[in-house]
N, C-alpha and C. Protein backbone atom coordinates (compact mmCIF):
# COMPACT_ATOMS: atom_id res chain seq x y z
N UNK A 1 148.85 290.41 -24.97
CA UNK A 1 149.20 289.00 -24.92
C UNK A 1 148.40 288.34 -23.80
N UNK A 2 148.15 287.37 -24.06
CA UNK A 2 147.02 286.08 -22.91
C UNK A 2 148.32 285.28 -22.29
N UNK A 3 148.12 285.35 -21.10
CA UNK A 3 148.84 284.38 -20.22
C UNK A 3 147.87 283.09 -19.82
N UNK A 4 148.26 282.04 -20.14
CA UNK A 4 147.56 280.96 -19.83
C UNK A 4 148.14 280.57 -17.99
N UNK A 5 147.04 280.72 -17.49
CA UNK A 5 147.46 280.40 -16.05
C UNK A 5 146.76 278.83 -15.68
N UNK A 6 147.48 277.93 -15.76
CA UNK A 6 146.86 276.91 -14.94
C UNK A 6 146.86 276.37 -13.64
N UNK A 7 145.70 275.98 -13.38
CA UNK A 7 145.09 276.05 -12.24
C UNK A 7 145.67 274.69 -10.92
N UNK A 8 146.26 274.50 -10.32
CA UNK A 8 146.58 272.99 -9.62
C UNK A 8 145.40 272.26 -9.05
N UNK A 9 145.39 271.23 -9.13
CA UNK A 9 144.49 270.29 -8.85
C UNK A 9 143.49 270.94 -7.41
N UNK A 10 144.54 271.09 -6.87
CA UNK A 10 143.97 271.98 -5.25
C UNK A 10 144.10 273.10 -4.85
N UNK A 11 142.89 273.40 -4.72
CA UNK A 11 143.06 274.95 -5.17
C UNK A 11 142.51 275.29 -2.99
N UNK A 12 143.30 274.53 -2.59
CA UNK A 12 143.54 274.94 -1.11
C UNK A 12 143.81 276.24 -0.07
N UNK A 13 144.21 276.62 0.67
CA UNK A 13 144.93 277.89 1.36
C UNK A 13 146.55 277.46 1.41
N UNK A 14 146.76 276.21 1.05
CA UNK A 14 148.21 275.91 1.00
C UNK A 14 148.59 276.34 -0.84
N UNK A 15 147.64 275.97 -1.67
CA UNK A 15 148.08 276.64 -2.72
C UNK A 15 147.83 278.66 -2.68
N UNK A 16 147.37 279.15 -2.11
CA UNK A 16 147.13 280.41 -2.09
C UNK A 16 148.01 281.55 -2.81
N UNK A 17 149.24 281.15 -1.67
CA UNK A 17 150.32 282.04 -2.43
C UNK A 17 150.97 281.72 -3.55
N UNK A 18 151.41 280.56 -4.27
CA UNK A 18 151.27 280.16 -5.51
C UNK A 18 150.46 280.44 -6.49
N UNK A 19 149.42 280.61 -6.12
CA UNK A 19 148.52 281.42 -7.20
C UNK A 19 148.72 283.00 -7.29
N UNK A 20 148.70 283.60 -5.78
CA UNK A 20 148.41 284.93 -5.95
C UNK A 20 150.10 285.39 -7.15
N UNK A 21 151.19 284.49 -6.66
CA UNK A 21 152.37 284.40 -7.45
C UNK A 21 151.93 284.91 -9.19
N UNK A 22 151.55 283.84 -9.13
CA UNK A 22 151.30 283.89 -10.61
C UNK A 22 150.32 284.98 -10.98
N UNK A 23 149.18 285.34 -10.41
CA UNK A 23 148.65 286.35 -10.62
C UNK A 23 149.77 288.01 -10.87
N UNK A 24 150.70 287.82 -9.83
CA UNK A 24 151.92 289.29 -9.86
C UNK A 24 152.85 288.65 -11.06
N UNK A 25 152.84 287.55 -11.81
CA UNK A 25 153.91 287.86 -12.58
C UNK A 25 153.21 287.99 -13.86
N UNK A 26 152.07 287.74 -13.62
CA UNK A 26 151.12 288.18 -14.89
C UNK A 26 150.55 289.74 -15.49
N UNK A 27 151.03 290.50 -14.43
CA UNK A 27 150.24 291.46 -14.00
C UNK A 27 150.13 292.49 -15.27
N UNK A 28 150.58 292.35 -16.39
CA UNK A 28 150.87 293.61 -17.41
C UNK A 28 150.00 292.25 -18.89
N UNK A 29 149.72 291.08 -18.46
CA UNK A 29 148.97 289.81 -19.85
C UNK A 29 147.62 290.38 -19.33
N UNK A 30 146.95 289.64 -20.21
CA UNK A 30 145.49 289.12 -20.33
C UNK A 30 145.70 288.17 -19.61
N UNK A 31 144.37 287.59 -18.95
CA UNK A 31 144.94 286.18 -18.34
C UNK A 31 143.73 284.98 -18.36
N UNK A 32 143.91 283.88 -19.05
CA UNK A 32 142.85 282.69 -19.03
C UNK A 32 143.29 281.66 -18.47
N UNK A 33 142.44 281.61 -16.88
CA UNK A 33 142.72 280.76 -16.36
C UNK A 33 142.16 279.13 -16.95
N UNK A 34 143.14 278.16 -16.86
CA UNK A 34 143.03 277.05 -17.56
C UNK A 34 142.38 276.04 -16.36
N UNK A 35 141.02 275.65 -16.06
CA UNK A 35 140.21 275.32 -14.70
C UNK A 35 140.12 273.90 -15.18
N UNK A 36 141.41 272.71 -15.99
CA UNK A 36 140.74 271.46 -16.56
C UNK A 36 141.54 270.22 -15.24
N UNK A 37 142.11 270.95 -14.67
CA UNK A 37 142.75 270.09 -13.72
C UNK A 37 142.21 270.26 -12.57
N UNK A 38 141.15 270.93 -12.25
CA UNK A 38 140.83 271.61 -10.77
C UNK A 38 140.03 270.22 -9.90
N UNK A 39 140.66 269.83 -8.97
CA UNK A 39 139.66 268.76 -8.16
C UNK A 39 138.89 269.39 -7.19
N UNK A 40 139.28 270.59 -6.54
CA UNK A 40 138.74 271.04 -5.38
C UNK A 40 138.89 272.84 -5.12
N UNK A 41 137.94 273.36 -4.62
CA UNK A 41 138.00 275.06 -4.55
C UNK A 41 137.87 275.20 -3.58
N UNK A 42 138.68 276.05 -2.81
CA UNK A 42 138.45 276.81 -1.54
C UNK A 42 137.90 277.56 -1.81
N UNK A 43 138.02 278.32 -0.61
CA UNK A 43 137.44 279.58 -0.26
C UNK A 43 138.75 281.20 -1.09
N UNK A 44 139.62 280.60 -0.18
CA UNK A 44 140.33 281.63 -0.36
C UNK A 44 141.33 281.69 -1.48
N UNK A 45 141.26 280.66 -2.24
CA UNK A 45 141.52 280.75 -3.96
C UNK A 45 140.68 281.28 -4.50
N UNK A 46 139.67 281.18 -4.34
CA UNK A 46 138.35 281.78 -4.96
C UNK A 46 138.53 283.24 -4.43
N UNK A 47 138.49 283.71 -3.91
CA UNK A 47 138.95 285.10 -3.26
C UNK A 47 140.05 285.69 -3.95
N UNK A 48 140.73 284.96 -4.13
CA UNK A 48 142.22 285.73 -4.84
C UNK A 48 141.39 285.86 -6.60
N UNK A 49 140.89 284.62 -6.58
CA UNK A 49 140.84 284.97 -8.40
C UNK A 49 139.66 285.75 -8.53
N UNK A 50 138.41 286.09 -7.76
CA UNK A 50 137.41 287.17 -8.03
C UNK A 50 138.28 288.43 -7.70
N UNK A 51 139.27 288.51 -6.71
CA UNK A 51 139.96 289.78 -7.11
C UNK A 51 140.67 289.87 -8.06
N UNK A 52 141.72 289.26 -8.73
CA UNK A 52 142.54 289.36 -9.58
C UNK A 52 141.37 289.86 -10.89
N UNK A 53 140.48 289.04 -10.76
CA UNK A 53 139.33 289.55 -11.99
C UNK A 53 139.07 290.89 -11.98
N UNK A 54 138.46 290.93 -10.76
CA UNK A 54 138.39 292.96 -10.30
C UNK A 54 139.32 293.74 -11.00
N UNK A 55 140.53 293.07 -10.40
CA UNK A 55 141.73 294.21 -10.93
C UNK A 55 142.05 294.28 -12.20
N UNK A 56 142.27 293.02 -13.15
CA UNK A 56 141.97 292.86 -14.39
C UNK A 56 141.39 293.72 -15.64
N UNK A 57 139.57 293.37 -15.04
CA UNK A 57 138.73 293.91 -15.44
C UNK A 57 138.84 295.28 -15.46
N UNK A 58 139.49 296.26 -14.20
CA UNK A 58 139.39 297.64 -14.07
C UNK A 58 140.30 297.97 -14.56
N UNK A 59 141.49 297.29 -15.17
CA UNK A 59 142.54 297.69 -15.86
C UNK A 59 142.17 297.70 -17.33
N UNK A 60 141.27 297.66 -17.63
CA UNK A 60 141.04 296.93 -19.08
C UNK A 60 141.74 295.90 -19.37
N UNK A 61 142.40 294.98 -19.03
CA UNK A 61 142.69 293.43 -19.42
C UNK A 61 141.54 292.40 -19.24
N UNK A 62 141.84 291.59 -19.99
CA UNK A 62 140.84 290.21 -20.12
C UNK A 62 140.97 289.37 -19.25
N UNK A 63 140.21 288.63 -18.32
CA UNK A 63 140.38 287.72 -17.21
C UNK A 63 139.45 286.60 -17.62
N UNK A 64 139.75 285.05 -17.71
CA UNK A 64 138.45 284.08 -18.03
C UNK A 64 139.04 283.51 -17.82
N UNK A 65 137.81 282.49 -17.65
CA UNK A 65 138.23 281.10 -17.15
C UNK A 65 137.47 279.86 -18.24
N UNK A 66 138.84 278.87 -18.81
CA UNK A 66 138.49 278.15 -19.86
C UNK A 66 138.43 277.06 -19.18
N UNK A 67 138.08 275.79 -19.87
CA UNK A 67 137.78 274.07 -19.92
C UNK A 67 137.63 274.00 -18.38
N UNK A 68 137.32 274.54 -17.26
CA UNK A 68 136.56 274.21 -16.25
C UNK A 68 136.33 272.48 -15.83
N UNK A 69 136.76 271.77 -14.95
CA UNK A 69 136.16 270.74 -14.52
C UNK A 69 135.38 270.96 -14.01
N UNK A 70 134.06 269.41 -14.09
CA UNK A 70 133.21 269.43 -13.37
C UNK A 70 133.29 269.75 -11.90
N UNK A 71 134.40 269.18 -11.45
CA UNK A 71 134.25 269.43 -10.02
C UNK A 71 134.54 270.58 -9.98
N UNK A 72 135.35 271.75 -10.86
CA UNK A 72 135.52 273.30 -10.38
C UNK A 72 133.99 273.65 -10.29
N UNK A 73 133.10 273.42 -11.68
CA UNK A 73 131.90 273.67 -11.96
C UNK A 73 131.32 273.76 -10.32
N UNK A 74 131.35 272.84 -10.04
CA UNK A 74 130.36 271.86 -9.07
C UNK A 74 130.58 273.09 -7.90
N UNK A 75 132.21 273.15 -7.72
CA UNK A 75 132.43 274.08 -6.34
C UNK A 75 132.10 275.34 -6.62
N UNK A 76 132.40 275.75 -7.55
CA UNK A 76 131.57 277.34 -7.91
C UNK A 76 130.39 277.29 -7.77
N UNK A 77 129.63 276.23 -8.00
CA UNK A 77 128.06 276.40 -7.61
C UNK A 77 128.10 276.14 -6.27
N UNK A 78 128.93 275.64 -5.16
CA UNK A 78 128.03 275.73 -4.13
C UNK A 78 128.65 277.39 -2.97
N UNK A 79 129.66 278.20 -4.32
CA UNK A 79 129.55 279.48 -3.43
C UNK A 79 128.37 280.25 -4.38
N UNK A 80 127.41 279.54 -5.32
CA UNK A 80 126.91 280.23 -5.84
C UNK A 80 126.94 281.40 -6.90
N UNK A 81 127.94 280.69 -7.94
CA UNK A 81 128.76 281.51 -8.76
C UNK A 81 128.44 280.16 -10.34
N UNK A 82 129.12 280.97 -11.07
CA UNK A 82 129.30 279.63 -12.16
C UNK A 82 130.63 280.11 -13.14
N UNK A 83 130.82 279.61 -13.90
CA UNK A 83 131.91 279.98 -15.01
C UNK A 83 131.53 281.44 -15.69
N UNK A 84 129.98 281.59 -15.70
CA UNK A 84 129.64 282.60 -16.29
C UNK A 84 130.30 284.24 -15.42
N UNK A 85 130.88 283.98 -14.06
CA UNK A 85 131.07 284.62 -13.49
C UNK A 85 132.48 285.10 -13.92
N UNK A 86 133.09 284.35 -14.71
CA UNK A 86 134.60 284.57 -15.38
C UNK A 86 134.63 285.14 -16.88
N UNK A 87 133.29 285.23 -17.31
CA UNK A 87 132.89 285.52 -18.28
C UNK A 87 133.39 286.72 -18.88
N UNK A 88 133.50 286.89 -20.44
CA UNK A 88 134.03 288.30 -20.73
C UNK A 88 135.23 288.90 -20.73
N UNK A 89 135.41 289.71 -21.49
CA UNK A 89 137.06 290.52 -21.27
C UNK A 89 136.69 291.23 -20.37
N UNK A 90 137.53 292.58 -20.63
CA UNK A 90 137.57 293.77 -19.82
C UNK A 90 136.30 294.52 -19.54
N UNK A 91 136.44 295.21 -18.29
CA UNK A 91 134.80 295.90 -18.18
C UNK A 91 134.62 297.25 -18.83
């Protein structure tokens, strides 16, 4: 089963644990993160969801990231990443 996880507008260090949340109650889905509301990316959201991908991925579950805003777009490019980086099911 796919858990649709959506993403909050601010993806801050004040949202952090709210996400990593949702990441532990997901932990046994597939999971597609839903990126259409995203205004802004930290650092350390971005950190939680390249791990959650890790762990995902090494579990054999599916991790991606769908409808992306520009501005998520925009902030993934300036850690030098893109959507393509959410790319794919399991490894």
């Amino acid at each position: 089963m796919t858990k649709k996880v959506v993403l909050t507008a601010k993806l801050d260090s004040a949202a952090a644990i709210a996400l990593r949340d949702q990441f532990l109650e997901s932990k046994d889905d597939d999971i597609a993160l839903d990126g259409s509301n995203v205004e802004y990316l930290g650092g350390l959201c971005l950190e939680l969801m390249m791990s959650a991908r890790h762990l995902w991925t090494s579990a054999g579950k599916s991790f991606s990231l769908t409808d992306p805003s520009q501005k998520l777009l925009d902030d993934l490019g300036r850690f030098g990443l893109s959507q393509d980086t959410f790319a794919g099911g399991a490894a």
